[in-house]
N, C-alpha and C. Protein backbone atom coordinates (compact mmCIF):
# COMPACT_ATOMS: atom_id res chain seq x y z
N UNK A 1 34.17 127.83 -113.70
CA UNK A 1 35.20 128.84 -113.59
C UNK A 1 35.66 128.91 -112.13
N UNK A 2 37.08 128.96 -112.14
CA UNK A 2 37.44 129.14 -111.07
C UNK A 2 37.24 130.41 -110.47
N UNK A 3 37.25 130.79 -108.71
CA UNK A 3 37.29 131.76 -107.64
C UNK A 3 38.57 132.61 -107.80
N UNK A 4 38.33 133.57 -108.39
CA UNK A 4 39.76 134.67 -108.38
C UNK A 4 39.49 135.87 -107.61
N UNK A 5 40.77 135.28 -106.69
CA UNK A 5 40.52 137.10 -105.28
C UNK A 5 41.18 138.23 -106.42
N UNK A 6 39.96 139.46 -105.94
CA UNK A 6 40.13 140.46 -106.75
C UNK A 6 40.85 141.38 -105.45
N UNK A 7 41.29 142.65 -105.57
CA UNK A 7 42.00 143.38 -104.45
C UNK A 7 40.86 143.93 -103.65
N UNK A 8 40.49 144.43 -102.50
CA UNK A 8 39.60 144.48 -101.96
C UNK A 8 38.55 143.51 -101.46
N UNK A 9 38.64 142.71 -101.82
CA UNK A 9 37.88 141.48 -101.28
C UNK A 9 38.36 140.49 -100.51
N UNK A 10 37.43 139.37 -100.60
CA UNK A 10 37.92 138.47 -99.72
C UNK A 10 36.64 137.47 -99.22
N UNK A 11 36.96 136.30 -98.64
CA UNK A 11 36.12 135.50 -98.29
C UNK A 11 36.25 134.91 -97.30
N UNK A 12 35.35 134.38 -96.16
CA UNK A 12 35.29 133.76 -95.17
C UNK A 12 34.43 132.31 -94.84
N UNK A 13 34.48 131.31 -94.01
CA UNK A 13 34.12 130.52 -94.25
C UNK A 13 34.36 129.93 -92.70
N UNK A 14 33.33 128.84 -92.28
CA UNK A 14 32.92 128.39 -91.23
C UNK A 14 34.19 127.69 -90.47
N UNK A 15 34.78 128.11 -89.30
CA UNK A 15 35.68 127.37 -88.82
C UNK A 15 35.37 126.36 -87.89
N UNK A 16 35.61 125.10 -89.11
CA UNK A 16 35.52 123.73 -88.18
C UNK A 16 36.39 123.17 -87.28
N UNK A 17 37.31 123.90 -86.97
CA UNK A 17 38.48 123.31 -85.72
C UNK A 17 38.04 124.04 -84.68
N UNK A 18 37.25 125.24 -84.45
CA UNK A 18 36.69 125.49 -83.31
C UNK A 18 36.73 125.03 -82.34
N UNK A 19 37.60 125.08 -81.11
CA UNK A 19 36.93 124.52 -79.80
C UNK A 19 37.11 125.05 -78.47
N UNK A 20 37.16 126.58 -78.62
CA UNK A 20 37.01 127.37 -77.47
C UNK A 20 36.17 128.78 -78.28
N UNK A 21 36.13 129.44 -76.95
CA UNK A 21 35.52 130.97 -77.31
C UNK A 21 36.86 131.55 -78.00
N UNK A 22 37.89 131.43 -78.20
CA UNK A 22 39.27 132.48 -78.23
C UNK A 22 39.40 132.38 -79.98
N UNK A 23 38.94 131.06 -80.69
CA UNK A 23 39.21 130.70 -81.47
C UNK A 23 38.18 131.57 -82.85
N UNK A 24 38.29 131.76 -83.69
CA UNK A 24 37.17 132.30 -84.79
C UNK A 24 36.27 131.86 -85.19
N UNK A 25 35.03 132.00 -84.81
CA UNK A 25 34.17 131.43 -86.12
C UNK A 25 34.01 131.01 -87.55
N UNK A 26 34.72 132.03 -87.82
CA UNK A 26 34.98 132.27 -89.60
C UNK A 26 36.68 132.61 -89.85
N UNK A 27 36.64 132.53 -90.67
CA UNK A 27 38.53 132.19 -91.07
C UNK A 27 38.39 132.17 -92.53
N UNK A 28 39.30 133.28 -93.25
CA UNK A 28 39.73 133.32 -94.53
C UNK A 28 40.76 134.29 -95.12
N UNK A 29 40.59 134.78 -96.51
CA UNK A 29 41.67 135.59 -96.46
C UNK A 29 40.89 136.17 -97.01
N UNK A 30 41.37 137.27 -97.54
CA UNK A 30 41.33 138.69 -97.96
C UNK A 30 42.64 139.32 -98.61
N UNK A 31 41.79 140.14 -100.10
CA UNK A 31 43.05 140.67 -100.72
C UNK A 31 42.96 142.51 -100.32
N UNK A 32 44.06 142.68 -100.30
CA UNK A 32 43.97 144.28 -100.13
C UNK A 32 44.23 144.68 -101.25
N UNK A 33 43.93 146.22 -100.97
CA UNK A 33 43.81 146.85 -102.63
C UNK A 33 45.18 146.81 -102.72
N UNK A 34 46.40 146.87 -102.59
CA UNK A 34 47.49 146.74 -102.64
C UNK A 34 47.91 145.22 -103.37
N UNK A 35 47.09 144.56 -103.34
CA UNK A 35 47.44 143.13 -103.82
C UNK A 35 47.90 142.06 -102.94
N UNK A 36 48.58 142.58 -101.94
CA UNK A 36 48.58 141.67 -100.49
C UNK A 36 47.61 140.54 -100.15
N UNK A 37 47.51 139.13 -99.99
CA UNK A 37 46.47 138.45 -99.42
C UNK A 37 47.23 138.17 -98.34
N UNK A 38 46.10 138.51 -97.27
CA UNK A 38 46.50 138.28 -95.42
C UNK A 38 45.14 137.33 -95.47
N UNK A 39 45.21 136.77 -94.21
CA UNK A 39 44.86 135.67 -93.45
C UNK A 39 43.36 137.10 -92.56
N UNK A 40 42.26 137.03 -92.37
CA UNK A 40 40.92 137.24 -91.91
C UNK A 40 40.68 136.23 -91.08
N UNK A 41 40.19 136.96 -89.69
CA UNK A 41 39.16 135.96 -88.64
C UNK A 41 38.02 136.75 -88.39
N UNK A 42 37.26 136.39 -88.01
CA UNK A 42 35.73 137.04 -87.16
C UNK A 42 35.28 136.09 -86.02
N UNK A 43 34.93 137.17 -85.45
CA UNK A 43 34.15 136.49 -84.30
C UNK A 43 32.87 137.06 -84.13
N UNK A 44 32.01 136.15 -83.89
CA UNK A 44 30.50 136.73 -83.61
C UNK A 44 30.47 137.50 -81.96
N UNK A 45 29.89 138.37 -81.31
CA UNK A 45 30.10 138.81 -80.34
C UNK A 45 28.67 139.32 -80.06
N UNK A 46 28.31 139.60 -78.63
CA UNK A 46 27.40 140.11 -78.39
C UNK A 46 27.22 141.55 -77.56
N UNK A 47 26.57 142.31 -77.59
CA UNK A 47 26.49 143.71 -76.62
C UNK A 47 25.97 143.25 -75.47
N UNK A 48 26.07 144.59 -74.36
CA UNK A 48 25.51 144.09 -73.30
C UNK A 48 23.82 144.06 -73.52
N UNK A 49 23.37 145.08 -74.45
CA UNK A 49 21.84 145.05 -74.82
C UNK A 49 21.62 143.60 -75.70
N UNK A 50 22.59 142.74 -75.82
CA UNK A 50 21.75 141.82 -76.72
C UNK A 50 22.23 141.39 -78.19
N UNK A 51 22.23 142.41 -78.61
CA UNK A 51 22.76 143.17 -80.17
C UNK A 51 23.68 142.28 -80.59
N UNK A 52 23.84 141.31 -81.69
CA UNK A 52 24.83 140.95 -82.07
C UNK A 52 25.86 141.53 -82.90
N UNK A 53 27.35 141.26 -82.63
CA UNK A 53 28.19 142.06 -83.69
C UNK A 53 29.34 141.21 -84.04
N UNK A 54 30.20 141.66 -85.29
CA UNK A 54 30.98 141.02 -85.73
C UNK A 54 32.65 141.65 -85.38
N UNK A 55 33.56 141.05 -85.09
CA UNK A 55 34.55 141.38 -84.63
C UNK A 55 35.43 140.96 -85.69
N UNK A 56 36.98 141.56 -86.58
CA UNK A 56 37.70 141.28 -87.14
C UNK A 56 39.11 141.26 -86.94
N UNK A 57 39.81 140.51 -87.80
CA UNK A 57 41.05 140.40 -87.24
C UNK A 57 41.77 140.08 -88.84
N UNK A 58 42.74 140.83 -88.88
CA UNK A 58 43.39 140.55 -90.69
C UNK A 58 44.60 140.52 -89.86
N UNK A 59 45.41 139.19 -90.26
CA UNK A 59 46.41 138.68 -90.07
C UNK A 59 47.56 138.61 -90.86
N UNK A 60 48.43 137.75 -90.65
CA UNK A 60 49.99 137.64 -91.41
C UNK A 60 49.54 137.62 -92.78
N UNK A 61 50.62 137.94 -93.92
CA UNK A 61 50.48 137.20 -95.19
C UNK A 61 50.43 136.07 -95.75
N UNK A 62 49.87 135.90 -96.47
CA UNK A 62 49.94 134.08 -97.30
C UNK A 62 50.86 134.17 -98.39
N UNK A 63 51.28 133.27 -97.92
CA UNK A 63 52.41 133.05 -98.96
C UNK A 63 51.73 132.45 -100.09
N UNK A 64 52.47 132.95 -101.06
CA UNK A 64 51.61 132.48 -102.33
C UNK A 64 52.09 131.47 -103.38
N UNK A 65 53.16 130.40 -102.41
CA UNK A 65 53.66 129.67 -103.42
C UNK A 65 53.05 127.88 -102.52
N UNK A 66 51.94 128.39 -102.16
CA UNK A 66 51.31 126.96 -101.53
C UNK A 66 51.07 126.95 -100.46
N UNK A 67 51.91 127.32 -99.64
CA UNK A 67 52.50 126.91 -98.20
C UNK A 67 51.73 128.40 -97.69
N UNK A 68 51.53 128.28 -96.59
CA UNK A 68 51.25 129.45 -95.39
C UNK A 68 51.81 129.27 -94.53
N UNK A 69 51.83 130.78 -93.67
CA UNK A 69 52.39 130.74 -92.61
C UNK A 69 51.91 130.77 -91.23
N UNK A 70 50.59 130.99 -91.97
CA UNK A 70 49.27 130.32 -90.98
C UNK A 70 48.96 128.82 -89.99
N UNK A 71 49.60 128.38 -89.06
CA UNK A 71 48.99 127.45 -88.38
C UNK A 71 48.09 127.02 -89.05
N UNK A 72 48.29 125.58 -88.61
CA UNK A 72 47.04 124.67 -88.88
C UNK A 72 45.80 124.60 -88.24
N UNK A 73 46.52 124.83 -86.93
CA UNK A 73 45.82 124.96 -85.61
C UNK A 73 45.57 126.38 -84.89
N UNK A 74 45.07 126.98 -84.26
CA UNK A 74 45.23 127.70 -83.87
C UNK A 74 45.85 127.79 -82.44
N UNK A 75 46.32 126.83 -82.13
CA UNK A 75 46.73 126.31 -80.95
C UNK A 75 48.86 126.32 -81.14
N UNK A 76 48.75 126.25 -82.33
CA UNK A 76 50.44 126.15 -82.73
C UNK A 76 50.70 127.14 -82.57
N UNK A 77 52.40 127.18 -82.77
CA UNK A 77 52.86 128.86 -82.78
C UNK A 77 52.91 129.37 -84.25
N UNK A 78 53.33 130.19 -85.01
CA UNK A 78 53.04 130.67 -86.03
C UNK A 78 54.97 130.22 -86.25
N UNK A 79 55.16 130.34 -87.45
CA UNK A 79 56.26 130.13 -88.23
C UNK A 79 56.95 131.24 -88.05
N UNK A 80 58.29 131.55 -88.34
CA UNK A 80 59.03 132.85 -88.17
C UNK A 80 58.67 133.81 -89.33
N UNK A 81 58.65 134.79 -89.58
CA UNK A 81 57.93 135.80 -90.67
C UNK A 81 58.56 135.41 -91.79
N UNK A 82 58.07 136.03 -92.98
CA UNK A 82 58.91 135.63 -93.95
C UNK A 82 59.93 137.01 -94.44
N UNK A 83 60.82 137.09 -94.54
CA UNK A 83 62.00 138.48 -95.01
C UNK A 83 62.72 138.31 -96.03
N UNK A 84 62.19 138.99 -96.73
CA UNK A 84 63.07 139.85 -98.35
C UNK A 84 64.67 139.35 -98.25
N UNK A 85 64.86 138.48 -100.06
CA UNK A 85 66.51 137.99 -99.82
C UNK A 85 66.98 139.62 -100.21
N UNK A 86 68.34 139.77 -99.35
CA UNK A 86 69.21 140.81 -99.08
C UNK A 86 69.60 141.21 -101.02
N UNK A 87 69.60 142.62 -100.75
CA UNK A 87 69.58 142.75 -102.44
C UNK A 87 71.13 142.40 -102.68
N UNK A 88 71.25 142.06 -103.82
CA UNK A 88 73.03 141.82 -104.65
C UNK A 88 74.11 142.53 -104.52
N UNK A 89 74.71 142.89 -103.97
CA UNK A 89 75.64 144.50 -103.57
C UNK A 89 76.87 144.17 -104.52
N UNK A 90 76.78 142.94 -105.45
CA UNK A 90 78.26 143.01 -105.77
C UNK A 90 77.98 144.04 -107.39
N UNK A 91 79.04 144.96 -107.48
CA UNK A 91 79.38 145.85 -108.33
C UNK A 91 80.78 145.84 -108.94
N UNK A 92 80.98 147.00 -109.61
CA UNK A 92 82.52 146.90 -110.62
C UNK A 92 83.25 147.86 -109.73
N UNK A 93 82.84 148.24 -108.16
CA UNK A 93 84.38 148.93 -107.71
C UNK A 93 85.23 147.68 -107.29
N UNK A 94 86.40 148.19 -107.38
CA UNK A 94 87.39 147.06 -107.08
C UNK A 94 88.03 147.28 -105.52
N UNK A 95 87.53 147.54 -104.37
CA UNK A 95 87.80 147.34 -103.51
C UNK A 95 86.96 147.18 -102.54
């Protein structure tokens, strides 16, 4: 059976393009209870006592017809947002 994001959830997973501190450890998405899936990072972090902690970051939307608007890289720039086609304005006044 396939993995179906439920709203509130979400999953993360080891980021192998890593190659600075700036970059995430973990990288995935996440659905909001709204139904929205955005793009999730974490970073592992430490206190000054030692203490390890997790840092988050919920990002742009995923487009849901394949494609993202997510970089490949984290090094690229991000794509221009995506914006709602303009609603239909044509009607039956005649001028």
């Amino acid at each position: 059976m396939a993995y179906e994001m439920r709203p509130g959830s979400g999953s993360l997973f080891k980021n192998d393009k890593k190659t600075t501190d700036n970059h995430p450890n973990l990288k995935g998405k996440i659905m909001l209870p709204n139904g929205e899936v955005r793009w999730v990072s974490a970073w592992t972090k430490v206190t000054s006592s030692g203490e390890k902690w997790i840092s988050l970051s919920v990002g742009d939307l995923v487009v849901q017809a394949g494609r993202s608007n997510q970089p490949s890289s984290y090094n690229e720039p991000r794509s221009a947002p995506i914006t709602p086609a303009a609603p239909d304005l044509d009607d039956d006044i005649p001028f």
